[in-house]
Protein backbone atom coordinates (compact mmCIF):
# COMPACT_ATOMS: atom_id res chain seq x y z
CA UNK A 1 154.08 106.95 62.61
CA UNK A 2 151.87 109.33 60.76
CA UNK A 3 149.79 108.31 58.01
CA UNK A 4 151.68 107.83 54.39
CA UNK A 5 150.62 108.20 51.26
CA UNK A 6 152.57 107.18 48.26
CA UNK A 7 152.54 108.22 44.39
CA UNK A 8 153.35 104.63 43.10
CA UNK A 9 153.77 105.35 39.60
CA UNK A 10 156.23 108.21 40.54
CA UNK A 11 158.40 105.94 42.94
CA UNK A 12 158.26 103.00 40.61
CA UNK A 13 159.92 104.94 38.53
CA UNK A 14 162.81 106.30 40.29
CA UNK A 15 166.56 105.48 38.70
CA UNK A 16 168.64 103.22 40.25
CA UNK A 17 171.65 105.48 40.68
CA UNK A 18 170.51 107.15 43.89
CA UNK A 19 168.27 104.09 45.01
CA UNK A 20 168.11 104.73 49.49
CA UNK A 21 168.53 108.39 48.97
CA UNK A 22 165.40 110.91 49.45
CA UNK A 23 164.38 114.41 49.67
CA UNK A 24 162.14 115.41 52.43
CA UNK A 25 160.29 119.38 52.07
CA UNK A 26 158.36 120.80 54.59
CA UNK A 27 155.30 122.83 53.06
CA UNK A 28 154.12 126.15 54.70
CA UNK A 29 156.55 128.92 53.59
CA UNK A 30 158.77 126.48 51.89
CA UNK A 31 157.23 124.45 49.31
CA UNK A 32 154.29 127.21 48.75
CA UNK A 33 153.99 130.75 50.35
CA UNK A 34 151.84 131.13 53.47
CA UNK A 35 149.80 128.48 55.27
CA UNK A 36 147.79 125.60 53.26
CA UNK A 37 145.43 125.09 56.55
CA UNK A 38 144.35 128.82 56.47
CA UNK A 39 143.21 128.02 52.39
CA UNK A 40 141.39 124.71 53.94
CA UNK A 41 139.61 127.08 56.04
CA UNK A 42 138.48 129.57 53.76
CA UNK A 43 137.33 127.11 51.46
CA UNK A 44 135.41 125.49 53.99
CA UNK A 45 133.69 128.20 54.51
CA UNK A 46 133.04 128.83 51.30
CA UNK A 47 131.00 125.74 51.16
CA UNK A 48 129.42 126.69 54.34
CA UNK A 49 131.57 124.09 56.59
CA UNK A 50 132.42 126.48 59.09
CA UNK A 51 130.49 129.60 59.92
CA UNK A 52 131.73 133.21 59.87
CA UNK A 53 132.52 133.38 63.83
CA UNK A 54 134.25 129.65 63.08
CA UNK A 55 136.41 131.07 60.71
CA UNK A 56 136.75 134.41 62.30
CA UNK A 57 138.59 132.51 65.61
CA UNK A 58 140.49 130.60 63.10
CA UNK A 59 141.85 133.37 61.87
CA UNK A 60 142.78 135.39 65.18
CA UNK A 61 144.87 132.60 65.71
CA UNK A 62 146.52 132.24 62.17
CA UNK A 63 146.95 135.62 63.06
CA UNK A 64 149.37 135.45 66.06
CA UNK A 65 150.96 132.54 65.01
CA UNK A 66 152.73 134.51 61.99
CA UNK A 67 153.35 137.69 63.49
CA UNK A 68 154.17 136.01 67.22
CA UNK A 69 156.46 133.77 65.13
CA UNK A 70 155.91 129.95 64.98
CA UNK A 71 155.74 127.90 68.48
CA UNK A 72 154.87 124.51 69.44
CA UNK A 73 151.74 126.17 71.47
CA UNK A 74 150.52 127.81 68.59
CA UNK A 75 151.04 125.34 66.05
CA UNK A 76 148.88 123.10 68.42
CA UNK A 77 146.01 125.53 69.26
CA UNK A 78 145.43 126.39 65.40
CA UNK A 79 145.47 122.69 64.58
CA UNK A 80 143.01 121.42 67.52
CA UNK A 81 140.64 124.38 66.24
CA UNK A 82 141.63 122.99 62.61
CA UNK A 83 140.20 119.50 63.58
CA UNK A 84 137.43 120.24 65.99
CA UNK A 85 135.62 122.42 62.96
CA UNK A 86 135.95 119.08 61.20
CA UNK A 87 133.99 117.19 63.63
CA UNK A 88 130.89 115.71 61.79
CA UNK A 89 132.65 116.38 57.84
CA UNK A 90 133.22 113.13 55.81
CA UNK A 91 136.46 111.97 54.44
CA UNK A 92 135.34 112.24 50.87
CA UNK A 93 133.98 115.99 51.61
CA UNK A 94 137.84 116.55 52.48
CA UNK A 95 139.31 114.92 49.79
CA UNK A 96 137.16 116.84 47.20
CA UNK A 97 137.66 119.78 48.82
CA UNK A 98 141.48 119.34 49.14
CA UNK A 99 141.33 119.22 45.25
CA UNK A 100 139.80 122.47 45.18
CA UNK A 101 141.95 124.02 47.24
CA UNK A 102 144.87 123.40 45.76
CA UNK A 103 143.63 124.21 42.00
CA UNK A 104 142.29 127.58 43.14
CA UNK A 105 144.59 128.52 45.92
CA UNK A 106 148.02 126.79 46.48
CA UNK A 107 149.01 126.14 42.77
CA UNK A 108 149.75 129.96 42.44
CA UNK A 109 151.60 130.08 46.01
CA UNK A 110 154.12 127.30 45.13
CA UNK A 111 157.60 128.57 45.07
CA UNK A 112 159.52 127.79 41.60
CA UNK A 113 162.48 127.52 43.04
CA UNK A 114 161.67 124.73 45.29
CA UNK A 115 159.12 123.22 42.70
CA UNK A 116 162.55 123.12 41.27
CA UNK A 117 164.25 121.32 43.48
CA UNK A 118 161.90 118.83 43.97
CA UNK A 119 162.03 117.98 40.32
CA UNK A 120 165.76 117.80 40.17
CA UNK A 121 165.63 115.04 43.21
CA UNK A 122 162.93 113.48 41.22
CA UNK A 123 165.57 113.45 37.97
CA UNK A 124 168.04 112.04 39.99
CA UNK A 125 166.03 109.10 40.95
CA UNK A 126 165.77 109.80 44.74
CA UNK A 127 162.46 109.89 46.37
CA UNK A 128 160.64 112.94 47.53
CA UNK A 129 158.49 113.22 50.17
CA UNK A 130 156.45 115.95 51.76
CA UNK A 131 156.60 116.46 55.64
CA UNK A 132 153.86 118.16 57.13
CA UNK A 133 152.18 119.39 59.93
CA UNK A 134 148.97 119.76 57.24
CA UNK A 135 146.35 117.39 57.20
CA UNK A 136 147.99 114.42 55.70
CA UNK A 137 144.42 114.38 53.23
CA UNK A 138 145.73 117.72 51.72
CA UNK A 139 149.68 117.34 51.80
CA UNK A 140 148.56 113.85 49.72
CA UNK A 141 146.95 116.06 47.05
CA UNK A 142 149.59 118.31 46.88
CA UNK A 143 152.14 115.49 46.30
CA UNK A 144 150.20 113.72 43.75
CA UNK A 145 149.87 117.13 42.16
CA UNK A 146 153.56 117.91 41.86
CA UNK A 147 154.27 114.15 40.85
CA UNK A 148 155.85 113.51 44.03
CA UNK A 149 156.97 109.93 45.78
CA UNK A 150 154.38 111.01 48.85
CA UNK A 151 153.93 112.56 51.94
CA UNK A 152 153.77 111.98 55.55
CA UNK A 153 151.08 114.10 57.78
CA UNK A 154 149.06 114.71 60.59
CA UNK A 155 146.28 112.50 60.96
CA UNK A 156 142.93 112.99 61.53
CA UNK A 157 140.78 109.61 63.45
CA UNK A 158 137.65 108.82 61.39
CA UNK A 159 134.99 106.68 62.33
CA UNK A 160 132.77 105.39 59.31
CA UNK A 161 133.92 108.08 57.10
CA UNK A 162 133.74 110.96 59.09
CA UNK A 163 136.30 112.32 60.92
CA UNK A 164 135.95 112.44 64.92
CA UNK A 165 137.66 115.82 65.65
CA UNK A 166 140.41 114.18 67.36
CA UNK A 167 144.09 113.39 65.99
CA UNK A 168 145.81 110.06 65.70
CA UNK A 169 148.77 110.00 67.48
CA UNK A 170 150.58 113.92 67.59
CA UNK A 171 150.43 116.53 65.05
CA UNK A 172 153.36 116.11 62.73
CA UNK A 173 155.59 119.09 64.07
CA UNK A 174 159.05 119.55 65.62
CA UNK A 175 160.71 116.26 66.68
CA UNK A 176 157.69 114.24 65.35
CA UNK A 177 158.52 115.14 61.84
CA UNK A 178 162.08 113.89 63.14
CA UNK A 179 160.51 110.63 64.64
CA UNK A 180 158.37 109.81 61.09
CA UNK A 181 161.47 110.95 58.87
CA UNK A 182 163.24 108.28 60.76
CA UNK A 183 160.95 105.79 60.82
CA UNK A 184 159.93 105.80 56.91
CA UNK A 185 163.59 105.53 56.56
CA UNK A 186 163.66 102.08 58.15
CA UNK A 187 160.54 101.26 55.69
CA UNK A 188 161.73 102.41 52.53
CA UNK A 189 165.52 101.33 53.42
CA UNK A 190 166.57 104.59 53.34
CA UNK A 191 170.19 105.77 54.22
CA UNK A 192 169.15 109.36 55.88
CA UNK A 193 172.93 110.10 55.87
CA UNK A 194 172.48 110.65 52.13
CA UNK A 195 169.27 112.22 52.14
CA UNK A 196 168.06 115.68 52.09
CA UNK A 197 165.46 118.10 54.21
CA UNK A 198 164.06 121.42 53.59
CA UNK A 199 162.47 123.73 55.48
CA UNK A 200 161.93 127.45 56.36
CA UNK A 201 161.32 127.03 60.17
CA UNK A 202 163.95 126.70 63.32
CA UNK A 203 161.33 124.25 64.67
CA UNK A 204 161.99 121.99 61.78
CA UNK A 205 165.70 121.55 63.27
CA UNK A 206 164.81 117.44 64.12
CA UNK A 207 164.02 116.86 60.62
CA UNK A 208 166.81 119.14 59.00
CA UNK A 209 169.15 116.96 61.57
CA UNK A 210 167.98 113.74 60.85
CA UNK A 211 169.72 113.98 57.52
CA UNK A 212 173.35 114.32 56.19
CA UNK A 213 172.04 117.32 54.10
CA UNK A 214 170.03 120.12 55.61
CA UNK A 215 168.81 123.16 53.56
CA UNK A 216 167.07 126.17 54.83
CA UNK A 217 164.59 127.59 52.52
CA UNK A 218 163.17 130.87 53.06
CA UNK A 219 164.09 130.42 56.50
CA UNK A 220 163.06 132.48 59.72
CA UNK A 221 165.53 134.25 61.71
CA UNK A 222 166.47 131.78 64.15
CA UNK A 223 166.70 129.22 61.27
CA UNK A 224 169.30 131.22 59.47
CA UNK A 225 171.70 132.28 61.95
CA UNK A 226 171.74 128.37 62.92
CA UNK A 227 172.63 127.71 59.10
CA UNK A 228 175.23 130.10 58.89
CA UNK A 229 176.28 128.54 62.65
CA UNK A 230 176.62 125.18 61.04
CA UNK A 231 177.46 125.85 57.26
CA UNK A 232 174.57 124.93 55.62
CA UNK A 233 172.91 125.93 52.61
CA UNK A 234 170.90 128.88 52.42
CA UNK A 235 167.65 129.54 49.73
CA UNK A 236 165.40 131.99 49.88
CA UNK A 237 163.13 132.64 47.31
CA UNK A 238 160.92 135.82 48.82
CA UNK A 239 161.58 138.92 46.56
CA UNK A 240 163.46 142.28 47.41
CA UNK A 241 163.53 142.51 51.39
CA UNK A 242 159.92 141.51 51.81
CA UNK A 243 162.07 138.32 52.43
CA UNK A 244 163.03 139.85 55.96
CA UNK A 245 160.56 138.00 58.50
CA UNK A 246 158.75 140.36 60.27
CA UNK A 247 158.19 141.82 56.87
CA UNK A 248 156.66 138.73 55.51
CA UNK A 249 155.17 138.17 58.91
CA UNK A 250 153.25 141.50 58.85
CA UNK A 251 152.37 141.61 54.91
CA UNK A 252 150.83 138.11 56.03
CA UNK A 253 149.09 138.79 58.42
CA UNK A 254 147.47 142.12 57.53
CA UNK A 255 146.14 139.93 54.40
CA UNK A 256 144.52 137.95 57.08
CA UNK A 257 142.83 140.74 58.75
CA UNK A 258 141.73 142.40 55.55
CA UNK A 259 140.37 139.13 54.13
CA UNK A 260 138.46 138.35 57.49
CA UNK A 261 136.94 142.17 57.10
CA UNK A 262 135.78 141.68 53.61
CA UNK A 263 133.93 138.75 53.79
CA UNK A 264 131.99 140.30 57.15
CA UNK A 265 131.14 142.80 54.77
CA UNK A 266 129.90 140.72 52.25
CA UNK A 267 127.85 138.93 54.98
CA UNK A 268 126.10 142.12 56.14
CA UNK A 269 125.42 143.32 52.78
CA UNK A 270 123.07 140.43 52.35
């Protein structure tokens, strides 16, 4: 099971009415817009973590996996890079740095409407939980952040405070996001039949399953004709037609490219 961490003033103080019941949201594209690694990354090399060629390889393959469309072998490749970068950095430099990241970059990316949601679930007294494929370090500081119950990510191995470059277990993806839904169900004597999942991505389909109440959220094309298949709700939050994919997909990732290009110019002018 992945790593957990838990807001314990926040599910201490959950209502008894819905006591067993929780909400589980992915992150990327549903609880904020875009990626939160890619932010990680940029702020790591803001604090000279990762070099500009680092960063630049990085990005090439942020790069194809939004305009290629999400797939297991991408997710994996732009994790492993994710992680071996990290080799060497300390837990604490992570933390900190997770902090930062999410004051300067993904407070302003969160969508309302699912910020919404989340508090409503919160209201109603049923847990919340974020399931991620993120760095469970960084989904944690987003949860605590948003007052959330906790969240459930991928874990990186650390030896004497520093992390390895190698990943506990699997990256929390697919049907492992499935297998850790399930099993913090047994722990927190959940009944998954009257929980809730969220997410904007077809490969989320083993955690929207493992409840009795799936919800796609700004969901990719695949992901919404299987909603509309199967009746269940549909949210998206993108504005105009921008919420098309390959819209958002492109818009994306030419913000990628043009991001990468200015700060090679901003090396070469020094």
């Amino acid at each position: 099971m992945p790593d957990v961490i838990t807001n314990s003033a926040e599910a201490a103080s959950t209502a008894a009415p819905h006591q067993g019941e929780a909400a589980f949201f992915d992150v990327d594209n549903t609880l904020m817009k875009g990626a939160s690694l890619f932010h990680v990354a940029r702020k790591m090399y803001q604090k000279r973590a990762f070099t500009l060629r680092d960063v630049a390889g990085f990005a090439w393959k942020q790069l194809k996996f939004i305009t290629r469309g999400e797939n297991m072998k991408d997710v994996h490749s732009v994790q492993d890079s994710a992680q071996k970068l990290a080799a060497g950095i300390s837990t604490e430099f992570i933390r900190q740095l997770g902090e930062e990241v999410y004051d300067e970059m993904i407070v302003s990316k969160i969508w309302p409407g699912t910020r919404a949601l989340t508090q409503e679930h919160l209201k109603s007294g049923r847990q919340v939980w974020l399931v991620t494929a993120t760095p469970v370090e960084v989904a944690s500081v987003i949860a605590e952040r948003l007052s959330l119950t906790g969240a459930l990510g991928t874990v990186a191995e650390v030896e004497d405070g520093i992390y390895t470059g190698r990943i506990v277990g699997e990256i929390l993806h697919g049907a492992a996001k499935g297998h850790a839904v399930l099993a913090l169900a047994e722990k927190e004597n959940l009944d998954l039949t009257r929980c809730w999942a969220y997410s904007d991505s077809y490969n989320d389909i083993p955690l929207l399953t493992s409840v009795g109440n799936p919800v796609a959220i700004n969901p990719d094309s695949k992901l919404r004709q299987h909603a509309k298949d199967n009746n269940w709700p549909i949210y998206d939050y993108r504005s105009g037609r921008r919420a098309a994919t390959l819209g958002l997909r492109a818009a994306t990732g030419a913000g990628i490219v043009y991001g990468l290009w200015k700060g090679i110019a901003k090396v070469r002018q020094r």
